[in-house]
PDB file of N, CA and C in Angstrom:
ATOM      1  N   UNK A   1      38.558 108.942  58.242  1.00  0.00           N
ATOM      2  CA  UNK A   1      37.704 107.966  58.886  1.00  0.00           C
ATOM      3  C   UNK A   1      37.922 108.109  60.392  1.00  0.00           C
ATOM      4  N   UNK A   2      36.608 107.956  61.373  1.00  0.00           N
ATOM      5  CA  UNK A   2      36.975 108.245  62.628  1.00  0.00           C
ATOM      6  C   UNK A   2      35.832 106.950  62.962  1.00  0.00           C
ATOM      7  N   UNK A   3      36.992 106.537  64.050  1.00  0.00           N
ATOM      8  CA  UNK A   3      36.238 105.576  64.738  1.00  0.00           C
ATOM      9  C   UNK A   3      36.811 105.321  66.101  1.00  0.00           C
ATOM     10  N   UNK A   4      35.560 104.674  67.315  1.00  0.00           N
ATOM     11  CA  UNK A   4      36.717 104.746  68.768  1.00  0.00           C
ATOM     12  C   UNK A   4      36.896 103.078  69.032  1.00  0.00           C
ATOM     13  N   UNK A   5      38.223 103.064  69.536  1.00  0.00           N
ATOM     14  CA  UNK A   5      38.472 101.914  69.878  1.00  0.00           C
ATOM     15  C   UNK A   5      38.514 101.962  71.590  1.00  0.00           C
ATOM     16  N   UNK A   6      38.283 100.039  72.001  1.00  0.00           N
ATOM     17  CA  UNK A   6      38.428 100.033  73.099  1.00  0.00           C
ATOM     18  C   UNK A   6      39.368 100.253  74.187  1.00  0.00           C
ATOM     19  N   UNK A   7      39.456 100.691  75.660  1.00  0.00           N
ATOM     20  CA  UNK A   7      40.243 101.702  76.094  1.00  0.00           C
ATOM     21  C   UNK A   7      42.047 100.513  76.249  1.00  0.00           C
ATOM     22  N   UNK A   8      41.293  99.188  75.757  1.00  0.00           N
ATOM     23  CA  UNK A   8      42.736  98.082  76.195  1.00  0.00           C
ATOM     24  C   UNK A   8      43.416  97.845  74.569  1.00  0.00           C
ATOM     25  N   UNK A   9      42.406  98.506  73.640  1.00  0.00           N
ATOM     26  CA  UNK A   9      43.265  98.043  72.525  1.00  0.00           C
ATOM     27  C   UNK A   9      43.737  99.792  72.381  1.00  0.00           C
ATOM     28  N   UNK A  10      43.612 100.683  72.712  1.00  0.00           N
ATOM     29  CA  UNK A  10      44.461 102.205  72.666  1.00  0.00           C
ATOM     30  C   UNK A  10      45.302 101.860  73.607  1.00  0.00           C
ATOM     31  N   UNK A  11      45.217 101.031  74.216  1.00  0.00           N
ATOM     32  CA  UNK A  11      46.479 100.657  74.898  1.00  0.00           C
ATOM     33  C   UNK A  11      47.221  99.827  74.502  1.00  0.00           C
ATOM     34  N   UNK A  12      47.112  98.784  73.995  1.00  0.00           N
ATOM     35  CA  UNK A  12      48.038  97.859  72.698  1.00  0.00           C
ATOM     36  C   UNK A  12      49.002  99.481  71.937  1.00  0.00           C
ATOM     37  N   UNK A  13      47.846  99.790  71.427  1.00  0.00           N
ATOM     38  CA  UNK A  13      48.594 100.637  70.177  1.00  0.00           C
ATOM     39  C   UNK A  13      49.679 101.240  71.121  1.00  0.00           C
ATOM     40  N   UNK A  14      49.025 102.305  72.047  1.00  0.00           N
ATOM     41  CA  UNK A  14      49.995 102.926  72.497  1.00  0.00           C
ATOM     42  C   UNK A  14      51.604 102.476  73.189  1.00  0.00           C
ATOM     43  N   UNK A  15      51.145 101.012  73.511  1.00  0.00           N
ATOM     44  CA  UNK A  15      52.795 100.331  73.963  1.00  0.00           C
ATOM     45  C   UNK A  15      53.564 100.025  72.492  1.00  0.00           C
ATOM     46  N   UNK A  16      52.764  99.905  71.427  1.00  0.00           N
ATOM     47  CA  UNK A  16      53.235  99.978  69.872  1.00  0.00           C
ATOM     48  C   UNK A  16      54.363 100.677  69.709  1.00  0.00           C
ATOM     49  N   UNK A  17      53.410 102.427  69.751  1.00  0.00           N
ATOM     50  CA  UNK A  17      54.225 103.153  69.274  1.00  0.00           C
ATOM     51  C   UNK A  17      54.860 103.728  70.165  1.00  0.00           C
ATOM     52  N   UNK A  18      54.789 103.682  71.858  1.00  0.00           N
ATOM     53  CA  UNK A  18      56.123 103.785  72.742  1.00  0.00           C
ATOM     54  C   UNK A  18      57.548 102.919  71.971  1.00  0.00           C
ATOM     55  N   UNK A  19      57.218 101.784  71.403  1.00  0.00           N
ATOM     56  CA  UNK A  19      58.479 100.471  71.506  1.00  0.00           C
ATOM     57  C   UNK A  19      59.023 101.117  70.544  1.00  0.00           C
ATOM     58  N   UNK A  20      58.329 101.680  69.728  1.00  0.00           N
ATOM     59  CA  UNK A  20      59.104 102.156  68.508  1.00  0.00           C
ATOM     60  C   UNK A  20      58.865 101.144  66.792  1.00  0.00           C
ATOM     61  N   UNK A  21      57.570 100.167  67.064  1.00  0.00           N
ATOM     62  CA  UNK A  21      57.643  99.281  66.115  1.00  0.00           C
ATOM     63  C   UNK A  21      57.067 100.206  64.949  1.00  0.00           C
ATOM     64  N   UNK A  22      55.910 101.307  65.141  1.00  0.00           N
ATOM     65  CA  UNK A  22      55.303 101.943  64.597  1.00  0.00           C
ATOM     66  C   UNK A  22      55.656 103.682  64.319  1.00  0.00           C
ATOM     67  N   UNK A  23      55.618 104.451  63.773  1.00  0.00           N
ATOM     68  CA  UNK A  23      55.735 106.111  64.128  1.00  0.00           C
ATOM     69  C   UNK A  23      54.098 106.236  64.309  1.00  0.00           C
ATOM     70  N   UNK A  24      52.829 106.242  63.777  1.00  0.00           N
ATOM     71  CA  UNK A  24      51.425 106.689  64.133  1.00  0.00           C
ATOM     72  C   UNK A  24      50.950 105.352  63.919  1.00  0.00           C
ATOM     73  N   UNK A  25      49.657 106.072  64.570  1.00  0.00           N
ATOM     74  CA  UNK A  25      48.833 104.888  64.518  1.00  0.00           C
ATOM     75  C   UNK A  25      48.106 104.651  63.571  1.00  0.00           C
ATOM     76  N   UNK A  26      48.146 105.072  62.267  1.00  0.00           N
ATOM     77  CA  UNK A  26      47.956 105.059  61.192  1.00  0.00           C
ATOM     78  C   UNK A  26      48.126 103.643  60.743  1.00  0.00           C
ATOM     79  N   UNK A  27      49.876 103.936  60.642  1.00  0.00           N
ATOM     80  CA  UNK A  27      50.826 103.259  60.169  1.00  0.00           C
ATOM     81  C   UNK A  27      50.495 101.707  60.773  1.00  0.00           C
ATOM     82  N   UNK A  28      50.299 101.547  61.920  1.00  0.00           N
ATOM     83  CA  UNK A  28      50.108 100.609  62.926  1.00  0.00           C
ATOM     84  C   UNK A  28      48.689 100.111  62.511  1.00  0.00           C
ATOM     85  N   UNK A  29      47.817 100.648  62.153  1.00  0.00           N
ATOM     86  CA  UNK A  29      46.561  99.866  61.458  1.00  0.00           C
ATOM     87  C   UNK A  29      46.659  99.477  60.426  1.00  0.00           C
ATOM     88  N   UNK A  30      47.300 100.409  59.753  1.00  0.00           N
ATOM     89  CA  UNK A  30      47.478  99.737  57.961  1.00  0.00           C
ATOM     90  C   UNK A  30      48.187  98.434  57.988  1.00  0.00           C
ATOM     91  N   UNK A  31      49.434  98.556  59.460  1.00  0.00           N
ATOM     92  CA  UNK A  31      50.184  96.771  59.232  1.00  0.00           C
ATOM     93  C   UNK A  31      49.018  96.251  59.715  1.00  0.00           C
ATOM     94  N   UNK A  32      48.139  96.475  60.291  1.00  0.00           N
ATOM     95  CA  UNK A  32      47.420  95.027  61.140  1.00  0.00           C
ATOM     96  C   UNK A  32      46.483  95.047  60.429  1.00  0.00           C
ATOM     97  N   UNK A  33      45.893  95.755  59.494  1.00  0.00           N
ATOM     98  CA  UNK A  33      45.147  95.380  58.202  1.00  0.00           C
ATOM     99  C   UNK A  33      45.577  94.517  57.014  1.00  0.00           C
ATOM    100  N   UNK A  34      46.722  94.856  57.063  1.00  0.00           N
ATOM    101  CA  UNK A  34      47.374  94.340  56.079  1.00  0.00           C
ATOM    102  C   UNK A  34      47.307  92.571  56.214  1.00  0.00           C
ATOM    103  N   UNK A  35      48.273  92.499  57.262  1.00  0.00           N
ATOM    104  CA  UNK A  35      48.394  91.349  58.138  1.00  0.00           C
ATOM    105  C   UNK A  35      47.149  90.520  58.443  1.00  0.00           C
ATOM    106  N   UNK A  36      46.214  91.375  58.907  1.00  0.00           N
ATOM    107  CA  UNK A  36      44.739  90.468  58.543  1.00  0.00           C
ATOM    108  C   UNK A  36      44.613  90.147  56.945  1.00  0.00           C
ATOM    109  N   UNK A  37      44.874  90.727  56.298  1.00  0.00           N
ATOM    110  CA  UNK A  37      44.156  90.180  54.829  1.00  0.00           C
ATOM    111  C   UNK A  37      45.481  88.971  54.191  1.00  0.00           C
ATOM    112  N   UNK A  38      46.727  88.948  54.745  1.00  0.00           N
ATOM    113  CA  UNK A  38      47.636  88.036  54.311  1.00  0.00           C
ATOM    114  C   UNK A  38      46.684  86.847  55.183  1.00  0.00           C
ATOM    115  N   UNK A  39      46.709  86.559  56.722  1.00  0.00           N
ATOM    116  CA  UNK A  39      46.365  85.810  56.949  1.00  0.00           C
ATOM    117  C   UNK A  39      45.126  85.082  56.508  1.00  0.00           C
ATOM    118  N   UNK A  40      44.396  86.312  56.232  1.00  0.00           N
ATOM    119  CA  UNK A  40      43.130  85.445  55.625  1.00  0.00           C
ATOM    120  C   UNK A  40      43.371  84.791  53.930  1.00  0.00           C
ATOM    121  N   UNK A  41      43.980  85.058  53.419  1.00  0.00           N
ATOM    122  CA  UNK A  41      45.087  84.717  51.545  1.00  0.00           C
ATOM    123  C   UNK A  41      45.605  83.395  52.454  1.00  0.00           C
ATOM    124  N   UNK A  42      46.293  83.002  53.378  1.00  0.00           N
ATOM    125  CA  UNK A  42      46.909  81.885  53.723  1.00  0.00           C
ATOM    126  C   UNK A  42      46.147  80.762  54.101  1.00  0.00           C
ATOM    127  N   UNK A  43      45.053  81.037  55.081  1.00  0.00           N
ATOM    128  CA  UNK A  43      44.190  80.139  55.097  1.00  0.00           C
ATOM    129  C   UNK A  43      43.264  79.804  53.905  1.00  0.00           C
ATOM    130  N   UNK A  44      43.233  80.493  52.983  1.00  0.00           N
ATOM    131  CA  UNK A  44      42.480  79.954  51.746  1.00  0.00           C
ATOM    132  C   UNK A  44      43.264  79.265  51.066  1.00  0.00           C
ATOM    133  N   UNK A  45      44.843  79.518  51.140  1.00  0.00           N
ATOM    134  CA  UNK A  45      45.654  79.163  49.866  1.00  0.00           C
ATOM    135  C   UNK A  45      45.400  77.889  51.014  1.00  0.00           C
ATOM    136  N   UNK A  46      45.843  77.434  52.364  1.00  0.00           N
ATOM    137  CA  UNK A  46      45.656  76.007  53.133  1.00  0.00           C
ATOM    138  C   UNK A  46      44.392  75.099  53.058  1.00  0.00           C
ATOM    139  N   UNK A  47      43.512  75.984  52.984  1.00  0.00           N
ATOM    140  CA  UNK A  47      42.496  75.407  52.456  1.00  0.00           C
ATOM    141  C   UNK A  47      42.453  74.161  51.114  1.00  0.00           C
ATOM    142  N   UNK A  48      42.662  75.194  50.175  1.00  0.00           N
ATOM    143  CA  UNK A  48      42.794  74.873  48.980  1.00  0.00           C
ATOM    144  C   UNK A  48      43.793  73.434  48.678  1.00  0.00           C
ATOM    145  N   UNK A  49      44.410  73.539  49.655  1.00  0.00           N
ATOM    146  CA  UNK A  49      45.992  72.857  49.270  1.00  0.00           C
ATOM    147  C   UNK A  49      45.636  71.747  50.274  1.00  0.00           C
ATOM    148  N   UNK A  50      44.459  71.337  51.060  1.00  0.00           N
ATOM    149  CA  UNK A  50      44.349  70.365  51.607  1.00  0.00           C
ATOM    150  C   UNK A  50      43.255  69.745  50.813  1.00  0.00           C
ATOM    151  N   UNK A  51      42.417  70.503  50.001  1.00  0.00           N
ATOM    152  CA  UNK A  51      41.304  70.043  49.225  1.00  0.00           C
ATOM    153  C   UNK A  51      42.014  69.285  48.403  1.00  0.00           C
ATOM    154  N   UNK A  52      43.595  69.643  47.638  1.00  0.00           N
ATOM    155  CA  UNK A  52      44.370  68.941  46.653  1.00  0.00           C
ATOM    156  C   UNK A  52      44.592  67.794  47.141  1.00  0.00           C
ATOM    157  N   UNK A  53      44.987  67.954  48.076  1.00  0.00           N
ATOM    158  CA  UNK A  53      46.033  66.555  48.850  1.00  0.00           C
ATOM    159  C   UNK A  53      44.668  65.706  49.008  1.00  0.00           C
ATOM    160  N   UNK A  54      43.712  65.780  48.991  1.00  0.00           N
ATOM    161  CA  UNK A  54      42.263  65.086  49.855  1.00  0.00           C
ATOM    162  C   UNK A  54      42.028  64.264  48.636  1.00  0.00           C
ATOM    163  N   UNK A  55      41.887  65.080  47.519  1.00  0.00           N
ATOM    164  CA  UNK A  55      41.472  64.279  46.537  1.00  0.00           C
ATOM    165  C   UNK A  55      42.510  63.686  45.675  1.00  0.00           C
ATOM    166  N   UNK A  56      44.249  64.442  45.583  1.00  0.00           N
ATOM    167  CA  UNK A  56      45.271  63.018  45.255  1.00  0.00           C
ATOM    168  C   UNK A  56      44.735  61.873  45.824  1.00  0.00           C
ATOM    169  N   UNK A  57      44.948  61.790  47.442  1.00  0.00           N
ATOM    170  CA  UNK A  57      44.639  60.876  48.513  1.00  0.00           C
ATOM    171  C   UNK A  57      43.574  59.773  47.559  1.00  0.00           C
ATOM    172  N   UNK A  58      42.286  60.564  47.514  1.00  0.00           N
ATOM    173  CA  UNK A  58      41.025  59.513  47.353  1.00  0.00           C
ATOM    174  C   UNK A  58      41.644  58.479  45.653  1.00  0.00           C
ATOM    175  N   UNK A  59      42.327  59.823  45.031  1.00  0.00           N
ATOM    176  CA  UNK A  59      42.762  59.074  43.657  1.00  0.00           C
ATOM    177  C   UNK A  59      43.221  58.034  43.741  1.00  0.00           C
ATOM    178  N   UNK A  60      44.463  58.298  44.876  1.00  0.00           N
ATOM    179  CA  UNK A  60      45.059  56.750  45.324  1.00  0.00           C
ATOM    180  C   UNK A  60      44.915  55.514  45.676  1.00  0.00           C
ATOM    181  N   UNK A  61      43.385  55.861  46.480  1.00  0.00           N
ATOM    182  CA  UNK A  61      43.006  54.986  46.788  1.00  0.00           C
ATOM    183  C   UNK A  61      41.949  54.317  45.462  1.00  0.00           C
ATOM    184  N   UNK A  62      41.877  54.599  44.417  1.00  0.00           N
ATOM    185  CA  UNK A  62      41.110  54.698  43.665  1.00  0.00           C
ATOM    186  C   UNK A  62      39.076  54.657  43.852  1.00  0.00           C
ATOM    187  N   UNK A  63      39.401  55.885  44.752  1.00  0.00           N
ATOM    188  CA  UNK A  63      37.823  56.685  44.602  1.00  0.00           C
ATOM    189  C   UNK A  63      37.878  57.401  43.445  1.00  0.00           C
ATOM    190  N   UNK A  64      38.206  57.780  42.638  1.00  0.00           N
ATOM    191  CA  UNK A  64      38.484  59.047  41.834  1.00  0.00           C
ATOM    192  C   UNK A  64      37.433  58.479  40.909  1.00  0.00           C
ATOM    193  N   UNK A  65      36.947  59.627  40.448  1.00  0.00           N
ATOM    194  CA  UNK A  65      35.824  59.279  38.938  1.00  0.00           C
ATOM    195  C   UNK A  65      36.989  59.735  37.861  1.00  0.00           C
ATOM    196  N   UNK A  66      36.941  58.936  36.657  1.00  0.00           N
ATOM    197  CA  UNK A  66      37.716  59.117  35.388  1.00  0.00           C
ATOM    198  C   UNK A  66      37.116  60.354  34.933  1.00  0.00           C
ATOM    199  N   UNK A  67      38.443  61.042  34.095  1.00  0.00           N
ATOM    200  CA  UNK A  67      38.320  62.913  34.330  1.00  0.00           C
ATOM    201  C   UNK A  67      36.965  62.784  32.747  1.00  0.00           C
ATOM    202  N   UNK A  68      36.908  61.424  31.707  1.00  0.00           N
ATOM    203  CA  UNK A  68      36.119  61.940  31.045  1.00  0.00           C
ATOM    204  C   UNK A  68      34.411  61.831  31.117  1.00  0.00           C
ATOM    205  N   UNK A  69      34.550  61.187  32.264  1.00  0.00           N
ATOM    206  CA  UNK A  69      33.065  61.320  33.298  1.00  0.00           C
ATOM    207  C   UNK A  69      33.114  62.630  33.867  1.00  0.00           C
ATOM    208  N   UNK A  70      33.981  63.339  34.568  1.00  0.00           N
ATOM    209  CA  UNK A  70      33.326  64.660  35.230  1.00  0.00           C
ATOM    210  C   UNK A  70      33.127  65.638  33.626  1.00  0.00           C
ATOM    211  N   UNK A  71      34.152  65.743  32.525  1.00  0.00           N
ATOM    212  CA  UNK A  71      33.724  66.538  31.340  1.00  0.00           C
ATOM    213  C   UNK A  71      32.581  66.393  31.221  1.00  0.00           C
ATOM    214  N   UNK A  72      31.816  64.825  30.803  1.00  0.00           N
ATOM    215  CA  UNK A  72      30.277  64.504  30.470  1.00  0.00           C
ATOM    216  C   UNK A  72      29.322  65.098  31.511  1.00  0.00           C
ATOM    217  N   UNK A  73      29.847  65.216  32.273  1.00  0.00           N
ATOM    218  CA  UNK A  73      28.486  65.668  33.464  1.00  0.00           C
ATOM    219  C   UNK A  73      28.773  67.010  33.673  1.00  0.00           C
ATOM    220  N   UNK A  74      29.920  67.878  33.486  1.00  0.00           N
ATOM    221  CA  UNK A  74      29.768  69.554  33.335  1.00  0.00           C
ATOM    222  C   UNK A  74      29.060  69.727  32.024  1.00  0.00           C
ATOM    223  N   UNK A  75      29.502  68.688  30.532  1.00  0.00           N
ATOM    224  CA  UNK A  75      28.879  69.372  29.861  1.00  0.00           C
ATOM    225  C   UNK A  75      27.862  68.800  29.877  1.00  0.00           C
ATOM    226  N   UNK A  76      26.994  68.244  30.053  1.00  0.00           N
ATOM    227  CA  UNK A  76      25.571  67.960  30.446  1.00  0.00           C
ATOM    228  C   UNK A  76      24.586  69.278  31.042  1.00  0.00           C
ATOM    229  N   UNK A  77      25.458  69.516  32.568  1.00  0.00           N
ATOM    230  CA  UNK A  77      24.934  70.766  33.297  1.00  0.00           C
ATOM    231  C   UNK A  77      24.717  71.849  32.676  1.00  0.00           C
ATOM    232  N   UNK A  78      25.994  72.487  31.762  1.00  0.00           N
ATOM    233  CA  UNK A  78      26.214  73.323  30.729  1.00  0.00           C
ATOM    234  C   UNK A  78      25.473  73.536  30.032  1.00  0.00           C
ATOM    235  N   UNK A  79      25.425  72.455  29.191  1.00  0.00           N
ATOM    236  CA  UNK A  79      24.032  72.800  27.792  1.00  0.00           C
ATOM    237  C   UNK A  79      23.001  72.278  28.228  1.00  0.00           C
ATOM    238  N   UNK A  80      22.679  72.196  29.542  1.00  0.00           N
ATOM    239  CA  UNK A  80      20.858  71.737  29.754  1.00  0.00           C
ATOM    240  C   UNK A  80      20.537  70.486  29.780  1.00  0.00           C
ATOM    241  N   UNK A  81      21.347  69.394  29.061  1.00  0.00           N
ATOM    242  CA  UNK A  81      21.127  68.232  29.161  1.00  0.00           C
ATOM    243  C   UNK A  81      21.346  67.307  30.394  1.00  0.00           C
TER     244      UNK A  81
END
């Protein structure tokens, strides 16, 4: 794969692999690929994990619909009815 990068991020890389964090710049994309796709797994798993806490929360306060009202209305959606 060939692609050009801008002349300040060949310069990132290159203070990279002066420091010694990297041997190529290969290596040095695959971590910051990598590293992008964890971060993006973390903000979903935060996501997710505030959607939990949101709706404990509303339970508490008792907003919550009783769980055998949401069954009746998936299976409603479900079979057409």
């Amino acid at each position: 794969m060939t692609f050009t990068l801008r002349p300040e991020i060949e310069r990132l890389i290159g203070d990279q692999l002066k420091a010694g964090r990297f041997s190529t710049r290969e290596e040095l994309i695959e971590a910051a690929i990598i590293e992008l796709c964890h971060d993006d797994a973390n903000e979903i798993h935060n996501d997710i994990s505030a959607a939990i806490d949101e709706g404990r929360a509303q339970c508490d306060r008792g907003e919550g619909i009783p769980l055998e009202d949401v069954r009746a209305h998936w299976r409603k959606r479900l079979h057409g009815g």
